[in-house]
Protein backbone atom coordinates (compact mmCIF):
# COMPACT_ATOMS: atom_id res chain seq x y z
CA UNK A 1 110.93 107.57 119.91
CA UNK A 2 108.11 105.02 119.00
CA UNK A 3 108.23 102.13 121.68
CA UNK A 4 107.91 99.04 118.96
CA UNK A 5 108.65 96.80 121.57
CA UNK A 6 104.72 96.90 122.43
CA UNK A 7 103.96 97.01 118.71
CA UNK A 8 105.23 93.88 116.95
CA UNK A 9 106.77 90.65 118.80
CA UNK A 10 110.47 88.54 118.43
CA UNK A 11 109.33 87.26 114.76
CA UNK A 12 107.95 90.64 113.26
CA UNK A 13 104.42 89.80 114.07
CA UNK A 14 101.87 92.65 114.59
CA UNK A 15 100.82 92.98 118.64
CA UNK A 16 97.79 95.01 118.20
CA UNK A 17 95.41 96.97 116.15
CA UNK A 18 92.19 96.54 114.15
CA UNK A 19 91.72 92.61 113.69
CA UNK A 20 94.21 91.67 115.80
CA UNK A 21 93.60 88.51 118.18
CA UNK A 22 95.19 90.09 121.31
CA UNK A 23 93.80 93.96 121.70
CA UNK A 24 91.17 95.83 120.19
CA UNK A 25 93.04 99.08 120.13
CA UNK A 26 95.86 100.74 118.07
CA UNK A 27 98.91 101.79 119.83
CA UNK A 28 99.21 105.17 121.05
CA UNK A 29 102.13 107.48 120.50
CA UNK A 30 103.19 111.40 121.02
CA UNK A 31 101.80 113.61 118.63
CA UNK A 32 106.23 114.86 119.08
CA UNK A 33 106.87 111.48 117.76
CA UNK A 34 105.10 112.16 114.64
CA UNK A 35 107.58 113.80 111.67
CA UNK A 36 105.76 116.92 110.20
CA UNK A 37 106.13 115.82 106.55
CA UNK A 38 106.62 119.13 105.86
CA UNK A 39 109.92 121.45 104.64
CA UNK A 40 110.41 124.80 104.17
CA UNK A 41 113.00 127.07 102.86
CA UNK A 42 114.11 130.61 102.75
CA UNK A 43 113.84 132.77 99.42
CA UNK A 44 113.54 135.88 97.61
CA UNK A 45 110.94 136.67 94.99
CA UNK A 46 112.02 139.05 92.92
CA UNK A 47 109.57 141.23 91.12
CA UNK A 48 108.89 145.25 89.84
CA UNK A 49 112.72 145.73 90.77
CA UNK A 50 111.39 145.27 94.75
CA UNK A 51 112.94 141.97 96.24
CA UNK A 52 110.84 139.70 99.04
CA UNK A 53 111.78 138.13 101.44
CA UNK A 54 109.60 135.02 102.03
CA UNK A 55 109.45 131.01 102.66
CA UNK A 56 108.60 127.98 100.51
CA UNK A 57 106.84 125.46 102.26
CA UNK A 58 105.74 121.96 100.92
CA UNK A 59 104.90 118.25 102.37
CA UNK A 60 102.14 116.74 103.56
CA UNK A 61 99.98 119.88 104.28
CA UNK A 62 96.81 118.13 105.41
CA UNK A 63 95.23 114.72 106.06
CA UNK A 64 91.76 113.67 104.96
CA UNK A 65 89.61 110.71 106.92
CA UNK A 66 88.40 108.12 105.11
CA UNK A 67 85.51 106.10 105.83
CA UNK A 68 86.40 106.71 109.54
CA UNK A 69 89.48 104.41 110.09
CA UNK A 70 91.94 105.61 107.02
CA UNK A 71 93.97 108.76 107.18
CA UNK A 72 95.24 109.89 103.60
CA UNK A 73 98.02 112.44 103.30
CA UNK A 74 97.31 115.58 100.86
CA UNK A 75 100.67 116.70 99.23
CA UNK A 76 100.51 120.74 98.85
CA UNK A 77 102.86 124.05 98.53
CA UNK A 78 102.61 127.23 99.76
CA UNK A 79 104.80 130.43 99.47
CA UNK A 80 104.49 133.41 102.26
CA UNK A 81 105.69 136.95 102.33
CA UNK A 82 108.32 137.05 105.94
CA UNK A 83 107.32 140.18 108.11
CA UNK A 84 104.95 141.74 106.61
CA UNK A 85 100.71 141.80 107.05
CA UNK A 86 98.47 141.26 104.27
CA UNK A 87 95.13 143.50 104.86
């Protein structure tokens, strides 16, 4: 888990970070810390009479830099056939 013991002090109060009067730095943490924003879930697509077996997954797919010190998430879905190749 996140240590915020070296994050924010007694009264709430931010310890570090950008514009902070104590560090210059942002506190680092395990990328295993980190949820993945992301679900997924078995299904079945039906379809011709043949039935698939595939996954539904959707979250925070992707994250997109801006102006080189703000991360925005991008919200996507994706469906994929289980076990077999696409050529």
């Amino acid at each position: 888990m996140f240590n915020t013991n070296k994050t924010f002090d007694l009264h709430g109060q931010f310890l570090c970070g950008l514009g902070s009067s104590n560090s210059t730095s942002w506190p680092h943490m395990d990328l295993s810390e980190i949820p993945s924003g992301v679900v997924e879930v078995s299904m079945i697509i039906e379809e011709g009479g043949r039935e698939y077996d595939s996954v539904l997954i959707a979250g925070h797919m992707a994250t997109e830099v801006r102006r080189k010190d703000t991360l925005v998430p991008s919200l996507g879905w994706a469906i994929a056939l289980k076990g077999e190749r696409i050529l």
